[in-house]
Protein backbone atom coordinates (compact mmCIF):
# COMPACT_ATOMS: atom_id res chain seq x y z
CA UNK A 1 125.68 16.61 178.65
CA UNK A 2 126.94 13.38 178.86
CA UNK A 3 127.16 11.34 182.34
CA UNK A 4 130.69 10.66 182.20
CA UNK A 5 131.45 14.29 181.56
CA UNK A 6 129.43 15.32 183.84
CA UNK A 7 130.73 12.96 186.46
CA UNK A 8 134.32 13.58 185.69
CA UNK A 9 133.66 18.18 185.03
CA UNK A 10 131.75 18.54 188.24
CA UNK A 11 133.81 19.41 191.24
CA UNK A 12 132.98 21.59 194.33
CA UNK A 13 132.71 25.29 193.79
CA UNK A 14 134.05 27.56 196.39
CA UNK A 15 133.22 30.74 194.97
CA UNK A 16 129.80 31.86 193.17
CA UNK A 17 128.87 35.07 191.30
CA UNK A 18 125.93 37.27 192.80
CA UNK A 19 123.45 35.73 190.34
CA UNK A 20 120.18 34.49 191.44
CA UNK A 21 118.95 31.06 190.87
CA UNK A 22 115.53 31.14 189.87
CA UNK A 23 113.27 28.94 192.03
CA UNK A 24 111.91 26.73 188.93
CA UNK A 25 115.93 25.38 188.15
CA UNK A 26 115.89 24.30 191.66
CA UNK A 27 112.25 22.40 191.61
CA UNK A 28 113.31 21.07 188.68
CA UNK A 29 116.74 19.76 189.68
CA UNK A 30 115.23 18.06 193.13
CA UNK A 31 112.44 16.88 191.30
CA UNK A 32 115.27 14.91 188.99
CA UNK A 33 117.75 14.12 191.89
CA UNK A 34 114.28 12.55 193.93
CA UNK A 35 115.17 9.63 191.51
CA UNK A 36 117.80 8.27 193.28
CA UNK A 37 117.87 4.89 194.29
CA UNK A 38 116.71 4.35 197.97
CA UNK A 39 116.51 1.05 200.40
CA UNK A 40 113.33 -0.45 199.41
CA UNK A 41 112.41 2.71 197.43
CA UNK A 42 112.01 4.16 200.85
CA UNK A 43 113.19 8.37 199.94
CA UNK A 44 113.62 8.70 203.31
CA UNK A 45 115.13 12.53 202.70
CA UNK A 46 114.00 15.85 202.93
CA UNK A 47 115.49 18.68 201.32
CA UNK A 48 115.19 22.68 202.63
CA UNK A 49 115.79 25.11 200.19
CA UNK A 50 116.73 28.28 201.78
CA UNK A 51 117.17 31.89 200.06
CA UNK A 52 116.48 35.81 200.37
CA UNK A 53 117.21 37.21 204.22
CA UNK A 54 116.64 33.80 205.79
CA UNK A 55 120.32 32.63 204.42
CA UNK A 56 121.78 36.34 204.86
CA UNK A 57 121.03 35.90 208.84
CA UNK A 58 122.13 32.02 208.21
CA UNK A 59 125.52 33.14 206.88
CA UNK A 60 125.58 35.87 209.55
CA UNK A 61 125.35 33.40 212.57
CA UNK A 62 127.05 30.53 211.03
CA UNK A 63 130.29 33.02 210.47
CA UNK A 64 130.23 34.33 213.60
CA UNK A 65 129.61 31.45 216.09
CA UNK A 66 132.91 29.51 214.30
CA UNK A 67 134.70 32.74 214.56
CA UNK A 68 134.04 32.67 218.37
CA UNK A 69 135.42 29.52 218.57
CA UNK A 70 132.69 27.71 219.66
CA UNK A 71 133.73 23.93 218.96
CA UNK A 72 130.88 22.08 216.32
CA UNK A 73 127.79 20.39 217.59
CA UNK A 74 126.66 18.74 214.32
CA UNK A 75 123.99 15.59 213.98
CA UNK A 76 125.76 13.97 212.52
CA UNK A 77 129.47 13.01 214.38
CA UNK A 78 132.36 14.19 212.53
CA UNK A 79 135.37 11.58 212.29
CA UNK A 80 137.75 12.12 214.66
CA UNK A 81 140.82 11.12 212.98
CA UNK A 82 141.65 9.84 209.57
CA UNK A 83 144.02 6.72 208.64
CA UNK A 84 147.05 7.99 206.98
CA UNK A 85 146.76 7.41 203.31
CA UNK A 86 143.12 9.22 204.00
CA UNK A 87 144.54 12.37 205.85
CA UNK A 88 147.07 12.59 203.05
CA UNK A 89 144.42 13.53 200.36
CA UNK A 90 142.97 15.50 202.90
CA UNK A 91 145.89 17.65 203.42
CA UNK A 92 146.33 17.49 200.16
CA UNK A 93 142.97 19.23 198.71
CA UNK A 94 143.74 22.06 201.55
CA UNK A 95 147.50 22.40 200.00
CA UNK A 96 145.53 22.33 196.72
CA UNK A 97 143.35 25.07 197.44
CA UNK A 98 145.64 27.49 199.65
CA UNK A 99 148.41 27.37 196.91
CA UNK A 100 145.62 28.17 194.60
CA UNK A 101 144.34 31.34 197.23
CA UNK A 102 147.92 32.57 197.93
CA UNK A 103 147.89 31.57 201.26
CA UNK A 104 151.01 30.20 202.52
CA UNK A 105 150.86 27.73 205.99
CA UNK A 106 152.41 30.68 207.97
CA UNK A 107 149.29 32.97 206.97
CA UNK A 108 147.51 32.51 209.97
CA UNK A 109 144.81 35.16 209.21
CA UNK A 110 144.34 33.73 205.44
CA UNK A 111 143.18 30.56 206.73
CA UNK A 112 140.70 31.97 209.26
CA UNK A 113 139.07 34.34 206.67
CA UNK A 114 138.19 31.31 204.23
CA UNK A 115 137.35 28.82 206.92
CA UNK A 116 134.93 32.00 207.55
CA UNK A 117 134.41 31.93 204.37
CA UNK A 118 133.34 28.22 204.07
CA UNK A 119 130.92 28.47 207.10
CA UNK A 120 129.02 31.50 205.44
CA UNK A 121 128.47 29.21 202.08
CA UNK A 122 131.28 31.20 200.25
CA UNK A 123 127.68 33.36 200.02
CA UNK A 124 125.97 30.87 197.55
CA UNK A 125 122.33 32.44 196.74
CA UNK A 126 120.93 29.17 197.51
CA UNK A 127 121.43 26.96 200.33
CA UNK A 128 119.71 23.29 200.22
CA UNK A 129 119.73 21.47 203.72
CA UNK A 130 119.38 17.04 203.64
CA UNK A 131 117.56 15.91 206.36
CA UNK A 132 116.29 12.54 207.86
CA UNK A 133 113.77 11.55 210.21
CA UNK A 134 115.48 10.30 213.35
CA UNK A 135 113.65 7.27 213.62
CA UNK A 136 115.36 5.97 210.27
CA UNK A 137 118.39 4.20 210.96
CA UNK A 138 121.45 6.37 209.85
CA UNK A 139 123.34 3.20 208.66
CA UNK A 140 121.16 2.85 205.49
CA UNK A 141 119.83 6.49 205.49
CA UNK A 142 123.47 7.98 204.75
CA UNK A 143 123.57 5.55 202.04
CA UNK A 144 120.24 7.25 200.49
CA UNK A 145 121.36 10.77 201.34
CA UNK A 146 124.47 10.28 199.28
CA UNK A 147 122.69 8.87 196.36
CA UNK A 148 120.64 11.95 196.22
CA UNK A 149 123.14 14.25 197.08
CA UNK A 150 125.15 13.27 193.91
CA UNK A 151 122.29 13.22 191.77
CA UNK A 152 121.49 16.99 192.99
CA UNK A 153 125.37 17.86 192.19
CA UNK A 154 125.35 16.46 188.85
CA UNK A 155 122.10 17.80 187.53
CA UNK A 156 122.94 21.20 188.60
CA UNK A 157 126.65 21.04 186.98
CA UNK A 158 124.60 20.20 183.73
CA UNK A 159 122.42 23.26 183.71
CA UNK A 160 125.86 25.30 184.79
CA UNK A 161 125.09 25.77 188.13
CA UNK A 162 127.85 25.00 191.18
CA UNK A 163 127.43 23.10 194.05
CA UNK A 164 129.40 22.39 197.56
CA UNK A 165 129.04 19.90 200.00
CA UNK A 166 129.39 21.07 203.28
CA UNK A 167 130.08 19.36 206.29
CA UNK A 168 130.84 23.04 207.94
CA UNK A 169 127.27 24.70 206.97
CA UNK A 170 125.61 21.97 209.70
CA UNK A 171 128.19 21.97 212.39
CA UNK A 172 125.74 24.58 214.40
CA UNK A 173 122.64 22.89 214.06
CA UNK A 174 120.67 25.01 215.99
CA UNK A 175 121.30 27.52 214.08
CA UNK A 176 119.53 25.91 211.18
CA UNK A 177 116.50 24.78 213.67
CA UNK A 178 116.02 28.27 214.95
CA UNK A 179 115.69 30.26 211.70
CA UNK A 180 114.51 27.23 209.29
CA UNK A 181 112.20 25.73 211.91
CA UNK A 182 113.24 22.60 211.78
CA UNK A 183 112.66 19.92 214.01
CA UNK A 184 114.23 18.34 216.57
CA UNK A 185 113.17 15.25 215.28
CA UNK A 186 114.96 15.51 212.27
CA UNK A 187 118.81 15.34 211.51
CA UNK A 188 120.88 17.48 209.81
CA UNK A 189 122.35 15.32 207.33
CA UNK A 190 124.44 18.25 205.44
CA UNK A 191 124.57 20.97 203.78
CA UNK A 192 124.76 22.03 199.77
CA UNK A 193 125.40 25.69 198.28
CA UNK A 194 123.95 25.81 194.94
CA UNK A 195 124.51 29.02 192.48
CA UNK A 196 126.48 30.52 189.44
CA UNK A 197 130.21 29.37 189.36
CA UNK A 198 132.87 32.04 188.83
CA UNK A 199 135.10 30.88 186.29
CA UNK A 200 137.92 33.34 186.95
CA UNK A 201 138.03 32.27 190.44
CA UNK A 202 141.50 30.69 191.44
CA UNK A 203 139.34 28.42 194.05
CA UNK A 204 137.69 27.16 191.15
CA UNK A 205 140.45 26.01 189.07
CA UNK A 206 142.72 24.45 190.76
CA UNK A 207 143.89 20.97 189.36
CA UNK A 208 142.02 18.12 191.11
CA UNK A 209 143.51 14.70 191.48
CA UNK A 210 141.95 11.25 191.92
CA UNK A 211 144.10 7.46 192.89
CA UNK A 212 143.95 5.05 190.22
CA UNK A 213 141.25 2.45 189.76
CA UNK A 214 143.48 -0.22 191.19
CA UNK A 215 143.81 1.72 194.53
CA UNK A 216 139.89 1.11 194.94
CA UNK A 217 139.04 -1.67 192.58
CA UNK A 218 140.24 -5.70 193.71
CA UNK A 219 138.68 -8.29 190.52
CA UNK A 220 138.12 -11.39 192.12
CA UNK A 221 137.89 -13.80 189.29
């Protein structure tokens, strides 16, 4: 596969089929994606690759703690608020997606069974946690982690594999210490659910948008 188709095909995947991955497609995919660029070839992350019961209880606990309400703790701060042309694509991917799930803004229950949804991994086989030691500074480390992260996305799109970053599978972090043993030393950058993509699935076919090159790009000549 090309990199331009890849780049442009890829997208997040919200629902996977109950498909294995087998364990050498993942090595093989991090050991590719570990050639991201780093600060001062530093490859400051760390990647978890959870399956098997481990994620079932994962998925169990993650589900129910944001079902009881209990407000997100994550490592890593979540923004606040968003300036307006940013909250508009926002609210637009979530229009997006709910038009594409038949579930209208007054369909209360809906929402709350896919936001349960999200925070089990919409039950991806695999689930790969980024983390960073602590005594990195985040301002260059997040820089890193996304440069790996994308590589990790796009290698698995090319063997036909699915991926979704998400921000919601490390808003509990102690959930992830507790049954992952991982340290306290270490933060939870985010998570990725990796599997099979179900084509049929509306979630998966929505039609994505993107601005125009001019809204990002300013030649300075």
């Amino acid at each position: 596969m090309e990199v331009q188709e890849a780049v442009q095909k890829r997208r997040s995947i919200r629902h996977f089929l109950d498909k294995p991955v087998p364990e050498e497609d993942v090595n093989k995919i991090i050991s590719d994606a570990i050639w991201a660029p780093s600060w001062g070839n530093s490859q400051p992350w760390e990647i978890i690759a959870v399956t098997g019961s481990p994620l079932d209880q994962f998925k169990k606990e993650n589900k129910e703690t944001i079902m009881k309400g209990e407000p997100p703790n994550a490592d890593i701060t979540f923004p606040a608020e968003w300036p307006e042309k940013f909250q508009e694509r926002l609210n637009g991917i979530e229009r997006s997606l709910f038009d594409a799930l038949s579930i209208d803004a007054e369909d209360f229950e809906g929402g709350l069974n896919y936001y349960g949804d999200m925070f089990s991994i919409f039950d991806a086989p695999v689930f790969l946690i980024i983390t960073v030691d602590k005594k990195i500074s985040l301002e260059y480390a997040m820089i890193d982690m996304g440069s790996i992260m994308q590589n990790i996305c796009l290698l698995a799109h090319d063997r036909g594999l699915g991926t979704c970053l998400l921000a919601a599978s490390i808003s509990y972090p102690k959930i992830s210490r507790k049954l992952f043993s991982i340290p306290d030393t270490k933060n939870i950058v985010c998570g990725i659910a990796l599997g099979w993509p179900d084509s049929q699935a509306p979630e998966n076919n929505f039609e994505r948008s993107r601005e125009g090159v001019n809204e990002f790009l300013r030649w300075v000549r």
